[in-house]
C-alpha atoms as a PDB file:
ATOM      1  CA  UNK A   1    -123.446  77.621 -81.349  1.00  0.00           C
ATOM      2  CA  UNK A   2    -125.055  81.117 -81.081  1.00  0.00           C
ATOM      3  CA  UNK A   3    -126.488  83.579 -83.698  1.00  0.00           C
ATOM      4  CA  UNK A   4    -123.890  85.860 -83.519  1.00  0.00           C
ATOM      5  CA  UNK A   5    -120.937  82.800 -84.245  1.00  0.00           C
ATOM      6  CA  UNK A   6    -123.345  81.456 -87.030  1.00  0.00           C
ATOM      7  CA  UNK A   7    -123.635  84.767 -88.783  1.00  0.00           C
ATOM      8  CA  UNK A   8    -119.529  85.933 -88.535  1.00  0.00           C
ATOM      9  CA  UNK A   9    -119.575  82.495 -90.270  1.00  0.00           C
ATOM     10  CA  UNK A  10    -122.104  82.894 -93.165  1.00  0.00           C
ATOM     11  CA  UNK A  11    -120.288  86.240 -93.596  1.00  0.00           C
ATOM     12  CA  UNK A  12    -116.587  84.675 -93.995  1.00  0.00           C
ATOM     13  CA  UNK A  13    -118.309  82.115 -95.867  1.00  0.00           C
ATOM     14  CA  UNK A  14    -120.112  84.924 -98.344  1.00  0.00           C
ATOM     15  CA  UNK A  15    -116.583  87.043 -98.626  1.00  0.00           C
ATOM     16  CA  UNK A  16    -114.649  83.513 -99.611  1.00  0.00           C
ATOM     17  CA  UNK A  17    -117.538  82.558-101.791  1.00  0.00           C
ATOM     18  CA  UNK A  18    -117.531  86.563-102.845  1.00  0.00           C
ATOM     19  CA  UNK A  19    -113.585  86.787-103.528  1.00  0.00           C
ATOM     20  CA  UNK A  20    -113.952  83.506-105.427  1.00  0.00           C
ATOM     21  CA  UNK A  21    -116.152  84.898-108.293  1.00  0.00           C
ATOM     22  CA  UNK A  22    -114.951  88.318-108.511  1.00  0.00           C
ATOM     23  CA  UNK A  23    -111.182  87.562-108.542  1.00  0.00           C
ATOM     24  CA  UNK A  24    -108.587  88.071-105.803  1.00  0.00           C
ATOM     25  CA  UNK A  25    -107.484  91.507-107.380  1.00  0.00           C
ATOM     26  CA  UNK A  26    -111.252  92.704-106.823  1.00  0.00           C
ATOM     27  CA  UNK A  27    -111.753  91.375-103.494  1.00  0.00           C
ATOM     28  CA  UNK A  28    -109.368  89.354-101.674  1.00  0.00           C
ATOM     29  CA  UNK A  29    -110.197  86.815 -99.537  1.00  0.00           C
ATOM     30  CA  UNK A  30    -110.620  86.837 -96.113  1.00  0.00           C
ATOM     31  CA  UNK A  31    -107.306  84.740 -95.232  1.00  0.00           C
ATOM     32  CA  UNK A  32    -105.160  87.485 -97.736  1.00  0.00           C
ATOM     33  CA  UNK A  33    -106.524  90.440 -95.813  1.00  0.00           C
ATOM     34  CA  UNK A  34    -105.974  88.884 -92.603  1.00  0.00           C
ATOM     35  CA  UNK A  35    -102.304  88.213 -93.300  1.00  0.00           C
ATOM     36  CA  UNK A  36    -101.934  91.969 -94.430  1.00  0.00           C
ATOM     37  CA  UNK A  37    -103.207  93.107 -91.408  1.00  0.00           C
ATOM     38  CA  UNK A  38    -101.065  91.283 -89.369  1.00  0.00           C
ATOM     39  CA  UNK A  39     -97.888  92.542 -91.409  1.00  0.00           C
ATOM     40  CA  UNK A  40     -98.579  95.799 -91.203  1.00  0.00           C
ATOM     41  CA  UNK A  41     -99.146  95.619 -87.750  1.00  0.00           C
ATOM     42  CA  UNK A  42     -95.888  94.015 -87.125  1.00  0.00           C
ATOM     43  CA  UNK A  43     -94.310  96.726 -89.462  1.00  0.00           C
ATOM     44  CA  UNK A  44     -95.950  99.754 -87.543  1.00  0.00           C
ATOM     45  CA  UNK A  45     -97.715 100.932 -90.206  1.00  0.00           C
ATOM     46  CA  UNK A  46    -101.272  99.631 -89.033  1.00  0.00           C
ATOM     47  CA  UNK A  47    -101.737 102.493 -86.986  1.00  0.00           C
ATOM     48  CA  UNK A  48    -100.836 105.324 -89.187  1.00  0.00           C
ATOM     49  CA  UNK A  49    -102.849 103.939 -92.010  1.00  0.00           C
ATOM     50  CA  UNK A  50    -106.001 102.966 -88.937  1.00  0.00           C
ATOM     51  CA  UNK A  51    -105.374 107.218 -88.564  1.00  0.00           C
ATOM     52  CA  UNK A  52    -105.694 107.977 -92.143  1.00  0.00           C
ATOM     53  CA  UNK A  53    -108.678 106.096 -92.658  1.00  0.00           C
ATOM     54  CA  UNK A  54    -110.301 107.645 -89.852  1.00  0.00           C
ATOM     55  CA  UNK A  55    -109.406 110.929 -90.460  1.00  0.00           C
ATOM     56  CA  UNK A  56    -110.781 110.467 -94.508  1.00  0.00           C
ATOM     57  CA  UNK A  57    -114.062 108.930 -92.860  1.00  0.00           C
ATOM     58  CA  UNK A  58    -114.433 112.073 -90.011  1.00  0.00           C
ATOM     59  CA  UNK A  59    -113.625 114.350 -93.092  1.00  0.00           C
ATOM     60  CA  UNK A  60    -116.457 113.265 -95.472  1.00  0.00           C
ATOM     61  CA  UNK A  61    -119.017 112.985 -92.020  1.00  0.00           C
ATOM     62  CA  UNK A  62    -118.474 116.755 -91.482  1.00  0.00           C
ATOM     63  CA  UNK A  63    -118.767 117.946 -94.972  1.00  0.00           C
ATOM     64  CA  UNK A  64    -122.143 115.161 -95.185  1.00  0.00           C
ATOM     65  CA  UNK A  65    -123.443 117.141 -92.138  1.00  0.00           C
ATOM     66  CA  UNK A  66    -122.516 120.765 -93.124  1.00  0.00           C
ATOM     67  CA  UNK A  67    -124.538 120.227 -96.715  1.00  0.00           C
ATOM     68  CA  UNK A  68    -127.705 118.010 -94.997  1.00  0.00           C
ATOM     69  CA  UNK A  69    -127.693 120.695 -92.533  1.00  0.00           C
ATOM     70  CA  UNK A  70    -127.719 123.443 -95.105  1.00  0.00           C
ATOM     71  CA  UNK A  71    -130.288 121.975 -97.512  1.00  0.00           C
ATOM     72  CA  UNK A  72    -132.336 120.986 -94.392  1.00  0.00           C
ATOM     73  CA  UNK A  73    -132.615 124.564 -93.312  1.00  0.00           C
ATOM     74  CA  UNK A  74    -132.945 125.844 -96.774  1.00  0.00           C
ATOM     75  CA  UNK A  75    -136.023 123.065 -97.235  1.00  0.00           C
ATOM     76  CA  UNK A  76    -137.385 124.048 -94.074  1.00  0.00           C
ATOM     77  CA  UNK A  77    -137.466 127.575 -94.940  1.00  0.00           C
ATOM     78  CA  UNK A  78    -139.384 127.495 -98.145  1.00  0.00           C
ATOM     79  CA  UNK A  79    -142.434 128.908 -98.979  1.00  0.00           C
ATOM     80  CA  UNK A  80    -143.403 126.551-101.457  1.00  0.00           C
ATOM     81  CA  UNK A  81    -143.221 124.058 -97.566  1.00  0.00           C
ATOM     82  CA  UNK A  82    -146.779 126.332 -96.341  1.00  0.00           C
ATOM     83  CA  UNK A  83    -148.463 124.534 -99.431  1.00  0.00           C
ATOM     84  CA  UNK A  84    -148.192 121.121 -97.749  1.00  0.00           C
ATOM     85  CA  UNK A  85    -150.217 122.330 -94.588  1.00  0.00           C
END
C-alpha cells in the first residue's frame, strides 16, 4: 500500500474518530458529507454553491493581498527600518 493511500486513510480515520467526539452537528462524518455531496450534485446545486465558495475564497485572497501589500510597503518605508542596519 503506498504513503499517499495510508495517509487519505489515517485522515478518514482522524475525521470519523474527530466527528465522533465533537458531535455530528459540529463535524459530520465523512460518510454524511459524502452523501451531501453527491445530492447536491445530482440536484445541480453543487456547482453554484463550488462558485460561491470560490468566489468568497478569491474575495478574502485579494483583500489579504491589498492590506499585506500595503503594510509591507508602509514597513518598508519607515525610518525607524535605517535603525536595524
Amino acid at each position: 500500500m503506498s504513503v499517499r493511500l495510508v495517509s487519505l486513510a489515517l485522515l478518514i480515520a482522524a475525521w470519523y474518530a474527530g466527528s465522533q467526539l465533537a458531535g455530528a452537528r459540529l463535524l459530520p462524518d465523512p460518510q454524511a458529507v459524502a452523501l451531501a455531496i453527491v445530492d447536491e450534485a445530482r440536484s445541480g446545486m453543487l456547482a453554484f454553491n463550488l462558485g460561491a465558495t470560490l468566489a468568497r475564497v478569491a474575495v478574502a485572497f485579494i483583500i489579504a493581498m491589498l492590506l499585506g501589500s500595503a503594510i509591507g510597503l508602509i514597513m518598508g518605508r519607515s525610518p525607524s527600518r535605517a535603525a536595524w542596519r
